[in-house]
Protein backbone atom coordinates (compact mmCIF):
# COMPACT_ATOMS: atom_id res chain seq x y z
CA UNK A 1 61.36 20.44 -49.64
CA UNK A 2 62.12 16.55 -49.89
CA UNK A 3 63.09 16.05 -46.83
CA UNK A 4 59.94 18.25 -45.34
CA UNK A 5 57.46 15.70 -47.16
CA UNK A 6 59.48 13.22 -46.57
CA UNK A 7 58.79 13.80 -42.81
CA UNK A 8 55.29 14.85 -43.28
CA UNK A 9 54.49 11.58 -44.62
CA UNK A 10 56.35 9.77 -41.83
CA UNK A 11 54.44 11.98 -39.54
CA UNK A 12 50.70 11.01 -41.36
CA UNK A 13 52.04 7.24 -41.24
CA UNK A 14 52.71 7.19 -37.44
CA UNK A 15 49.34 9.33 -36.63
CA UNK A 16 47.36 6.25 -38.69
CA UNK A 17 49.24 3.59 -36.81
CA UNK A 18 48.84 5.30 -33.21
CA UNK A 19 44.94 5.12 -34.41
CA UNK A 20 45.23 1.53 -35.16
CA UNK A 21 46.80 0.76 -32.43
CA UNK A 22 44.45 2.57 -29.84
CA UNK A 23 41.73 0.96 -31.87
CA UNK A 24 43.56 -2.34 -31.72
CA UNK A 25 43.60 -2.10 -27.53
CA UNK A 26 40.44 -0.51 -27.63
CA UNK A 27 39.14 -3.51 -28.75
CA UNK A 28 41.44 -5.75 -26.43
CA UNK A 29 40.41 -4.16 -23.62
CA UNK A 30 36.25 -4.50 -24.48
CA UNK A 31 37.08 -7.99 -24.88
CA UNK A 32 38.92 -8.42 -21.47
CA UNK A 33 36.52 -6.10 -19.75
CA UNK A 34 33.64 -9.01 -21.50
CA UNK A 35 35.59 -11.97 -20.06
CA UNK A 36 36.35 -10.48 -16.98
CA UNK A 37 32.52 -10.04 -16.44
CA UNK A 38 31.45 -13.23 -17.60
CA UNK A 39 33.73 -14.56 -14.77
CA UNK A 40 32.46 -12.39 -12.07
CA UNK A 41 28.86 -13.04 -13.86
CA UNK A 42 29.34 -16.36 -13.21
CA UNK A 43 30.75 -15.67 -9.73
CA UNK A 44 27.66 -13.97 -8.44
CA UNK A 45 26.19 -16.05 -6.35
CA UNK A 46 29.17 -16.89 -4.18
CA UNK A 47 30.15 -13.21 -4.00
CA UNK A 48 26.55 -12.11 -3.60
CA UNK A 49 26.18 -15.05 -0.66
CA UNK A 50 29.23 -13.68 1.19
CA UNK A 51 27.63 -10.38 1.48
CA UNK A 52 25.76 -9.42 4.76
CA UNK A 53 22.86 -7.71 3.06
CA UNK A 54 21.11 -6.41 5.81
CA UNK A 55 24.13 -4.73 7.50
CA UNK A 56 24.80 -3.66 4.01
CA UNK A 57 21.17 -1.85 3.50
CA UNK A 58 21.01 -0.78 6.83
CA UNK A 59 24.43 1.19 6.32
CA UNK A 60 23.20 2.99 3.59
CA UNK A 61 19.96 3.60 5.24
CA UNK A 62 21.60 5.29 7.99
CA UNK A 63 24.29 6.87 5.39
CA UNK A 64 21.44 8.29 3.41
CA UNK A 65 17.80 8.21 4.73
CA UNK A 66 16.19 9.41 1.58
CA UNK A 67 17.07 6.11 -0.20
CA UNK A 68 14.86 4.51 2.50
CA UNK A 69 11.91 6.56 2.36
CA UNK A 70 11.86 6.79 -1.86
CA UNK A 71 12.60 3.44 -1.46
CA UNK A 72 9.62 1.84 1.39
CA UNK A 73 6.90 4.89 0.84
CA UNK A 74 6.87 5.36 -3.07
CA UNK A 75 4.86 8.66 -3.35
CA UNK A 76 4.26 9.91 -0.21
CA UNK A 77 4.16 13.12 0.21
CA UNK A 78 5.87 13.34 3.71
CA UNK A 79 9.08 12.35 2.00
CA UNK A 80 11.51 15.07 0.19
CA UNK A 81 10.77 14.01 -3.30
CA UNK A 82 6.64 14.57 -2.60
CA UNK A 83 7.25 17.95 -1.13
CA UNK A 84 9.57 18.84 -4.23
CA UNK A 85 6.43 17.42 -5.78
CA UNK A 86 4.09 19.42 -4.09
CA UNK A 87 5.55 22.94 -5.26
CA UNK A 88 5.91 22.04 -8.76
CA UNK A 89 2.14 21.19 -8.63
CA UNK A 90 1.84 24.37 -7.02
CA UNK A 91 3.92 26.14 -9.30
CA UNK A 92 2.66 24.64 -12.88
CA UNK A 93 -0.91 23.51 -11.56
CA UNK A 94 -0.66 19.79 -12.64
CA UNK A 95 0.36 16.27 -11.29
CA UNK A 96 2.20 14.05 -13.48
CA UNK A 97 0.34 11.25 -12.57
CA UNK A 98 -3.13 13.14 -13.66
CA UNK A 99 -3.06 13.63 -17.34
CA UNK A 100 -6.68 15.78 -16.89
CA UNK A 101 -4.31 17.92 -14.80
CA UNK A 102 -1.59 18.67 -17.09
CA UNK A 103 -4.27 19.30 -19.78
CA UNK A 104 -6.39 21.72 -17.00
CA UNK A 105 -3.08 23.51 -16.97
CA UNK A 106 -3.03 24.14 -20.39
CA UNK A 107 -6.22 25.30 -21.12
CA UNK A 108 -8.85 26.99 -19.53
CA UNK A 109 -11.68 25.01 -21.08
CA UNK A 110 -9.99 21.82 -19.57
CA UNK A 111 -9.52 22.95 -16.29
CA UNK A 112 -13.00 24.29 -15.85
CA UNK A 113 -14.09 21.19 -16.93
CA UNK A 114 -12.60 19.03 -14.78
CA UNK A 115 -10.92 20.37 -12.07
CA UNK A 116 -13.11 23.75 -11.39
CA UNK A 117 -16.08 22.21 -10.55
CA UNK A 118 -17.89 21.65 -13.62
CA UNK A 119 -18.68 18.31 -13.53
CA UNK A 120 -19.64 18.09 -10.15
CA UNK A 121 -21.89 20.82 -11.23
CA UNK A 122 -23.78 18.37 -13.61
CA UNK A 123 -23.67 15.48 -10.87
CA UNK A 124 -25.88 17.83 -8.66
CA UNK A 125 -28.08 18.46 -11.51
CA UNK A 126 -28.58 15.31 -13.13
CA UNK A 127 -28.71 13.42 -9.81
CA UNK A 128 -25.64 10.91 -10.81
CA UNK A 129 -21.48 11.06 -10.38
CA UNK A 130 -19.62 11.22 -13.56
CA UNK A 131 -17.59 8.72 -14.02
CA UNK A 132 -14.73 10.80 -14.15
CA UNK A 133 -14.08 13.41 -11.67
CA UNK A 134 -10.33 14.75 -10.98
CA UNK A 135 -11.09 15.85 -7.75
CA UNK A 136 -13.18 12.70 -6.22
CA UNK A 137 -13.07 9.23 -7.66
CA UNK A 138 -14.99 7.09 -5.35
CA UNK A 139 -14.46 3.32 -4.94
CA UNK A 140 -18.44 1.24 -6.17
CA UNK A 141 -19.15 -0.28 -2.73
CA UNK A 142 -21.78 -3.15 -1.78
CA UNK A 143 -24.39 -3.00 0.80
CA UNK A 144 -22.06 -5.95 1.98
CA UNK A 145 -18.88 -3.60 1.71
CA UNK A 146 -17.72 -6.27 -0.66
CA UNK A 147 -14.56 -6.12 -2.34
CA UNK A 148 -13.39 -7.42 -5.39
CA UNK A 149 -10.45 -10.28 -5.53
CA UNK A 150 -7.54 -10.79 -8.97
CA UNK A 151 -9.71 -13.12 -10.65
CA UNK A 152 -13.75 -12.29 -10.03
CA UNK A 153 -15.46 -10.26 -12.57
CA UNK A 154 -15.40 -7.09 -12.11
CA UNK A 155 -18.43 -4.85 -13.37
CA UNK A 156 -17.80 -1.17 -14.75
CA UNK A 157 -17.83 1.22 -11.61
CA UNK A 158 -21.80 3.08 -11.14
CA UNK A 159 -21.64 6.17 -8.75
CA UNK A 160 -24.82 7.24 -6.20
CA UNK A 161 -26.34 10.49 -6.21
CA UNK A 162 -24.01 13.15 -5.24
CA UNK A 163 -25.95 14.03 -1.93
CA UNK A 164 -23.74 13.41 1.02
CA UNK A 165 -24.45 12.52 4.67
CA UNK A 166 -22.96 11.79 7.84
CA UNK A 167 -22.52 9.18 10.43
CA UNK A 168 -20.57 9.02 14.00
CA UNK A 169 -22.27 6.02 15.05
CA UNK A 170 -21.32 2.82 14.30
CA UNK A 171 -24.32 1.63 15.01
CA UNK A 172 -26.18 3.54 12.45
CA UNK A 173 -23.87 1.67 9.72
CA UNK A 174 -25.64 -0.48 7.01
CA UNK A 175 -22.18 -1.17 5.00
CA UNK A 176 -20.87 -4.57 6.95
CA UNK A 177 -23.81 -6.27 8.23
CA UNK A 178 -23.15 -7.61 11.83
CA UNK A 179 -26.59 -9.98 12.07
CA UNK A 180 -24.34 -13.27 12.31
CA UNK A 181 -21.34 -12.26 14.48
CA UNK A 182 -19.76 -15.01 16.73
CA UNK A 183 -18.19 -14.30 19.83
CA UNK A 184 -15.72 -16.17 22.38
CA UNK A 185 -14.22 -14.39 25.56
CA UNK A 186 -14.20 -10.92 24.08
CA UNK A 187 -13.04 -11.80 20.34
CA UNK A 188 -15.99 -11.37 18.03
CA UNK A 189 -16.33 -12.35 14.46
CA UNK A 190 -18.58 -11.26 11.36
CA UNK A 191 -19.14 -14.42 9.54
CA UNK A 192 -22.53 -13.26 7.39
CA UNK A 193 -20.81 -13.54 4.25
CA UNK A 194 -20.10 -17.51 4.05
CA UNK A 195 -21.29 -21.04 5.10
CA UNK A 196 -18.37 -21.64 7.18
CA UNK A 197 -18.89 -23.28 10.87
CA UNK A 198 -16.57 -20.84 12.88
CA UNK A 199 -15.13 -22.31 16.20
CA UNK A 200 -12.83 -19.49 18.08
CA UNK A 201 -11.93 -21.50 20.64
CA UNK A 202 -10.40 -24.32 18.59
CA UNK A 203 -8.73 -21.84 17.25
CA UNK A 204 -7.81 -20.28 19.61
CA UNK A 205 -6.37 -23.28 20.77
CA UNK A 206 -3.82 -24.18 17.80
CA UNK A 207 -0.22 -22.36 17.67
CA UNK A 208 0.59 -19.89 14.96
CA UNK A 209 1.75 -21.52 11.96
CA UNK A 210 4.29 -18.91 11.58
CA UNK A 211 8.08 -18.82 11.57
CA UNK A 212 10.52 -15.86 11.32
CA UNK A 213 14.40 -15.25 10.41
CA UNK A 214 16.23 -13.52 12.70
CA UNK A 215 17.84 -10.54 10.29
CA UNK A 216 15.49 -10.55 7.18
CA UNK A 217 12.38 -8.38 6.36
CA UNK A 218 9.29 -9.82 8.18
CA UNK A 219 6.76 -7.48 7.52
CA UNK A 220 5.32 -6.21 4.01
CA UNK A 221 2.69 -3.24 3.68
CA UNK A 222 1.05 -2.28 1.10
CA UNK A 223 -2.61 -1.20 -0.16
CA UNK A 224 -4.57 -2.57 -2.87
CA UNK A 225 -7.10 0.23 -2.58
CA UNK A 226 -4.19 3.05 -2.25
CA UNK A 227 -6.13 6.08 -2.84
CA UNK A 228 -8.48 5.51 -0.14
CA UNK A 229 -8.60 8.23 2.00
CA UNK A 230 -9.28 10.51 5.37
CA UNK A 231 -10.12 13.61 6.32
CA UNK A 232 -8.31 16.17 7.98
CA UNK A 233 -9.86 17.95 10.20
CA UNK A 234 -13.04 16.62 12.23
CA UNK A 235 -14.58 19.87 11.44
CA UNK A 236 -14.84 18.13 7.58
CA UNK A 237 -17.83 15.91 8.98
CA UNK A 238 -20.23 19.20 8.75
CA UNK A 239 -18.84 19.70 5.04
CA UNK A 240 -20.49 18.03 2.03
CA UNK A 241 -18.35 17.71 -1.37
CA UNK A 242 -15.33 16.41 0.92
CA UNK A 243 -14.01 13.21 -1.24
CA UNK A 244 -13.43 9.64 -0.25
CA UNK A 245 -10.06 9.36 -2.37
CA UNK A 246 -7.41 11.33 -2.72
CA UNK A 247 -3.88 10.92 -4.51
CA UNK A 248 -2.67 12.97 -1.79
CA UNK A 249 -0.70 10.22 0.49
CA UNK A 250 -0.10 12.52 3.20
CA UNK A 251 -4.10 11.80 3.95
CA UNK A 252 -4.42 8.63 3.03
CA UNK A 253 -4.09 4.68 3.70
CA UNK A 254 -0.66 5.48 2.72
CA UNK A 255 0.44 7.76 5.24
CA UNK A 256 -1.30 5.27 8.16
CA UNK A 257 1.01 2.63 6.15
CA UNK A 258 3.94 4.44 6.62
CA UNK A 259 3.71 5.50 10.15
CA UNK A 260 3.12 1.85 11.05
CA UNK A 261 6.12 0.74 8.96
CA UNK A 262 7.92 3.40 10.78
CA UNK A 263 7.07 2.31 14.35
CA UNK A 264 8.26 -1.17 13.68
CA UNK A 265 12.03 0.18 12.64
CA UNK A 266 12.50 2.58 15.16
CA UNK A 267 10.83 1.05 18.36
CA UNK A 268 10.89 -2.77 17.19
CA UNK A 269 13.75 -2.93 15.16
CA UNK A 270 11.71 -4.95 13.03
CA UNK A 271 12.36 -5.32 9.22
CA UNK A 272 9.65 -4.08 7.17
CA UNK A 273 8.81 -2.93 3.43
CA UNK A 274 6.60 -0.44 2.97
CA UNK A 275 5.26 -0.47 -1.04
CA UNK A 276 3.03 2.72 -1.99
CA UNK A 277 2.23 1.47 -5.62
CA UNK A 278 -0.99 3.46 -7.32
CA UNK A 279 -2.64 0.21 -7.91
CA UNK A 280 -6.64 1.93 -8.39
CA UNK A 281 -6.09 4.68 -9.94
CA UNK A 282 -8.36 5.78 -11.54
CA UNK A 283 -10.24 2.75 -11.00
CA UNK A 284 -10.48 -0.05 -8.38
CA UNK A 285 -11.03 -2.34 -11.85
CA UNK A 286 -7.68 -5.29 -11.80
CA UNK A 287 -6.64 -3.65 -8.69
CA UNK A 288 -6.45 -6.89 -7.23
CA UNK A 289 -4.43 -8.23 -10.00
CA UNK A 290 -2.32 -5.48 -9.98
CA UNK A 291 -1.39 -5.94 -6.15
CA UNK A 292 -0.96 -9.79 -6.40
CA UNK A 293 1.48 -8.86 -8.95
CA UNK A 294 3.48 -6.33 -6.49
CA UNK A 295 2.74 -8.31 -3.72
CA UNK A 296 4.39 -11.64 -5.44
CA UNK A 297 7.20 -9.73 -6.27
CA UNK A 298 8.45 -8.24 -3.24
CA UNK A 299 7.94 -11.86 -1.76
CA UNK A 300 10.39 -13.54 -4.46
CA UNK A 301 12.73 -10.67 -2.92
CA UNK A 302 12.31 -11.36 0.45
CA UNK A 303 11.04 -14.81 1.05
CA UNK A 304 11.49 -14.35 4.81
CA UNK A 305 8.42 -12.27 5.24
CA UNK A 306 6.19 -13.76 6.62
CA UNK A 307 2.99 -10.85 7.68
CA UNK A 308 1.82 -9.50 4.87
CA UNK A 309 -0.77 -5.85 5.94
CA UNK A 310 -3.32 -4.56 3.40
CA UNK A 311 -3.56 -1.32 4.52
CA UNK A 312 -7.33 -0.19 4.02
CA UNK A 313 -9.90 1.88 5.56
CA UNK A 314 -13.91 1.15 5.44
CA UNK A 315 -16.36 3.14 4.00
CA UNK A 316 -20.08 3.02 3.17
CA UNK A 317 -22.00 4.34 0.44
CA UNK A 318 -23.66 7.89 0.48
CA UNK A 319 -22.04 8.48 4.40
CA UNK A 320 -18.66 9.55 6.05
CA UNK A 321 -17.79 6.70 7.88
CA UNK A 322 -16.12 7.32 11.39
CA UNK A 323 -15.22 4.72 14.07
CA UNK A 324 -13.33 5.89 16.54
CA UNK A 325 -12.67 5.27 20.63
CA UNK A 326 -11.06 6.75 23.73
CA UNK A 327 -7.19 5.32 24.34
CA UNK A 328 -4.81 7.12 26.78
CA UNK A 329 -7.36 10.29 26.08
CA UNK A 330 -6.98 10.47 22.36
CA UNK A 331 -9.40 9.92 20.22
CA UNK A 332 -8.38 6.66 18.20
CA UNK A 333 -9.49 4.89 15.12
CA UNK A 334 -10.84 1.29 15.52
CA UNK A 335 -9.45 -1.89 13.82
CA UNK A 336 -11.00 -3.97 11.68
CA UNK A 337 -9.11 -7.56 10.16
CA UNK A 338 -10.51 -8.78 7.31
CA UNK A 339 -9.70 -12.53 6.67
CA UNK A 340 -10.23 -14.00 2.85
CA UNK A 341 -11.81 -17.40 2.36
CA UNK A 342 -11.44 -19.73 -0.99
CA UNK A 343 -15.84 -19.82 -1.41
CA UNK A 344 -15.27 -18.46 -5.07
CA UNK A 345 -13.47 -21.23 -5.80
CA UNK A 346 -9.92 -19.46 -5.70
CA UNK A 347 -7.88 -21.75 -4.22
CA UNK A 348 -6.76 -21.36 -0.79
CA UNK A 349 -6.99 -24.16 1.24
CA UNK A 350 -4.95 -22.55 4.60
CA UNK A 351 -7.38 -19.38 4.93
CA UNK A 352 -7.79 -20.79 8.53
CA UNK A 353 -4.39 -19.82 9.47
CA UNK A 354 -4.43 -15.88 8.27
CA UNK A 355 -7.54 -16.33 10.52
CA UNK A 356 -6.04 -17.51 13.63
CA UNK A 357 -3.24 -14.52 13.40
CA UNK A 358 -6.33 -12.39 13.26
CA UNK A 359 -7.88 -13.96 16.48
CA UNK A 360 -4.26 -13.53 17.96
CA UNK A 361 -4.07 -9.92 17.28
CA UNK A 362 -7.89 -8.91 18.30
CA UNK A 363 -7.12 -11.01 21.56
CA UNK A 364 -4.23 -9.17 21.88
CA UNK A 365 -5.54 -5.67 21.51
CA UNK A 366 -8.64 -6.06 23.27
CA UNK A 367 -7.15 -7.33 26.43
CA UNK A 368 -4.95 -3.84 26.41
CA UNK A 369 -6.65 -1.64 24.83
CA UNK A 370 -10.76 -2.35 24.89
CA UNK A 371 -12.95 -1.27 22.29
CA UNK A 372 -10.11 -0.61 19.93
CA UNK A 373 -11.26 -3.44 17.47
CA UNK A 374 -14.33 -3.97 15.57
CA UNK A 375 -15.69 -7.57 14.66
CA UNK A 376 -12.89 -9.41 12.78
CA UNK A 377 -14.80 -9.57 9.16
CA UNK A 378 -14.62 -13.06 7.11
CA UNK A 379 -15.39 -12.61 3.53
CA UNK A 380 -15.79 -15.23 0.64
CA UNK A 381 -13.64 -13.34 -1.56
CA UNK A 382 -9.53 -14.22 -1.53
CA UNK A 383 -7.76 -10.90 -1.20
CA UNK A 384 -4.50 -12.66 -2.38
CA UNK A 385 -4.49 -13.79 1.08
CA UNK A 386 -2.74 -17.17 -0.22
CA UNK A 387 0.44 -15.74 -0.19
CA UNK A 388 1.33 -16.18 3.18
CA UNK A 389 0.02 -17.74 6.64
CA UNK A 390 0.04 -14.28 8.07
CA UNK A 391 -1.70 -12.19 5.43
CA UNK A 392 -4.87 -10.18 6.23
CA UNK A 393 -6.39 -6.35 5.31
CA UNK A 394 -6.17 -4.11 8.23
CA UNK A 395 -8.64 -1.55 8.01
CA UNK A 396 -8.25 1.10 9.93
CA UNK A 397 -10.87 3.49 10.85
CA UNK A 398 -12.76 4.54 8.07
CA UNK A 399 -13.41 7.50 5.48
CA UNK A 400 -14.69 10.14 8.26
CA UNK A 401 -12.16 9.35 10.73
CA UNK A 402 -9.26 12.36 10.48
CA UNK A 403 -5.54 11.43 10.04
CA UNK A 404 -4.61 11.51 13.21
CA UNK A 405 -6.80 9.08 14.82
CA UNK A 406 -5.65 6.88 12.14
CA UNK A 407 -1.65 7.11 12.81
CA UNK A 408 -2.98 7.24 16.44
CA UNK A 409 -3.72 3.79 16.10
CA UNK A 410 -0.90 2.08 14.53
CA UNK A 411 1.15 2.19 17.70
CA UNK A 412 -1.18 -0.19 19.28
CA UNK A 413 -1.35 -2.05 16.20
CA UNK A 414 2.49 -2.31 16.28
CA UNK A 415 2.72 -3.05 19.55
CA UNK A 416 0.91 -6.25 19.31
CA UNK A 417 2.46 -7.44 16.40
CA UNK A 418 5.79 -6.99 17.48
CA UNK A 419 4.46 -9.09 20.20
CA UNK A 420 3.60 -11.91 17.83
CA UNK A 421 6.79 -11.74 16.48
CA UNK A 422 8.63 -12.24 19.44
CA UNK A 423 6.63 -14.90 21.11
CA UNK A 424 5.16 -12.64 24.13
């Protein structure tokens, strides 16, 4: 019996020291796993430096596609994660990014309420939009087709009456006056919103101020109003209760943002991020801010781009909006560049410049394709066009123009920008 505690006791002693001693290199090892990464912490830049980064993400790209479209077209829906989320909306009847959804699903009272109808029910009735629909939030828009910029006052969003007409004609518009347009050999600006003499051939004239790297991202897309959307189907125009906005990015500015970010990788081999961010949702208030902020970011990350797209389409109050021309027999949506100026006192001083690129680019497209551009628009509001030399909004088409004209037109758009690009 001695001896068996005896060895029980040696056995309890050596089962505390094996714990003491994994403890013991436990510890050790934390400590030389620490030190080891403060080294390599400190190493980072030269190892980070030595890496080819492009080769690197264009590897994995090609290794895994899905990285690059989560990664470029955020929640578009023509990606695998927004089909995966398109049947669990269909499945559980709510979007995660719609908390009046997810409350519709749980009760009946909700969803009648705001989804069903109810509201725009009352609009009719009463004469006025609520301010909160689920199914169509629509964007407060001048008779100038103003929009706002980061740091101008914003009032709180008032909706028309919920009667709805049409328009094909672009003539018939009353959004984006045209009463002071100047025009030089075919290139044709809007200039009734500031004082600003405007001489196109000067300006014409004067080189790009804009330089690209060889292997780095050039290009950055992304939309400041990205709920903006289109319809579907031309038949839509004879429809009333069809809404301006939609969350759905397979029919919105989102989709046209995409397929234009597409076409530059695949035909141009041209660098290009694609950023889907909600910044309006559910109201244009801050959106500005909000896409200065993304917009800033993504240029810290990528200092080499240079051309910097706000993807928008046009729309006027109370009327579908369609502007659209004959290309190659396809009915195409028309262009529009919008160029910022500093006349609320935001400063930038080199507004001129995201001008001339806009010149460039209607030159370019009229001379190939004519009637595919609409009067390049100059506005006294800033857009967070100061970021860059090459930075305008693109809008293309506008809220009654389907889809497909829309992604019709991005090829051409492409096409000339590639030429930019490359000197042609």
């Amino acid at each position: 019996m001695k001896r068996y505690a005896s060895r029980k006791n040696r056995f309890k002693i050596n089962g505390v020291l094996k714990a003491i001693l994994i403890i013991f290199l436990s510890v050790v090892a934390i400590k030389l796993g620490t030190v080891g990464g403060d080294i390599l912490f400190r190493l980072d830049k030269k190892i980070i430096r030595s890496v080819d980064i492009e080769n690197y993400r264009s590897n994995l790209k090609t290794t895994l596609p899905i990285i690059d479209t989560i990664y470029n077209s955020g929640n578009i829906s023509v990606s695998l994660t927004g089909y995966i989320k398109d049947v669990m909306q269909g499945i559980f009847h709510f979007d995660m990014n719609s908390p009046a959804t997810i409350l519709g699903a749980q009760s009946p009272y909700f969803y009648s309420y705001y989804i069903d109808g109810y509201q725009k029910q009352l609009a009719h009735s009463q004469g006025s939009k609520p301010y909160f629909y689920i199914a169509e939030i629509e964007e407060p828009e001048s008779k100038n087709n103003e929009k706002y910029d980061a740091k101008k006052t914003e009032p709180e969003p008032t909706y028309p009456a919920s009667s709805i007409s049409y328009t094909v004609d672009e003539d018939d518009r009353k959004g984006t006056p045209e009463n002071n347009t100047v025009t030089f050999n075919e290139i044709a600006i809007n200039n009734n919103d500031t004082d600003y003499e405007i001489n196109i051939k000067e300006l014409m004239s004067e080189p790009l101020n804009i330089s690209f790297d060889k292997k780095e991202p050039k290009i950055l897309i992304y939309h400041t109003h990205t709920n903006e959307g289109y319809i579907k189907d031309i038949s839509e125009l004879e429809k009333s209760g069809i809404p301006s906005r939609t969350t759905d990015a397979r029919y919105s500015v989102v989709r046209v943002g995409e397929e234009l970010a597409n076409i530059f990788r695949k035909k141009y081999g041209i660098e290009v991020i694609h950023n889907a961010t909600m910044h309006n949702y559910p109201s244009d208030t801050g959106c500005y801010a909000r896409s200065l902020n993304t917009a800033t970011s993504i240029l810290k990350s990528y200092p080499s781009i240079k051309i910097v797209l706000d993807i928008h389409r046009d729309g006027i109050e109370q009327k579908k909006l369609r502007v659209a021309t004959q290309i190659n027999n396809k009915s195409v949506a028309r262009i529009m560049f919008v160029v910022g100026t500093d006349t609320t006192g935001l400063e930038h001083p080199n507004w001129r410049e995201n001008l001339k690129l806009a010149i460039t680019l209607q030159q370019k497209l009229n001379e190939k394709y004519p009637g595919i551009t609409r009067p390049i628009y100059i506005s006294y509001n800033r857009y967070n066009q100061h970021l860059t030399p090459g930075s305008l909004i693109v809008e293309v088409g506008g809220d009654g123009n389907t889809i497909d004209e829309c992604l019709e037109s991005t090829k051409y758009l492409a096409e000339v920008i590639n030429e930019v690009i490359n000197n042609k």
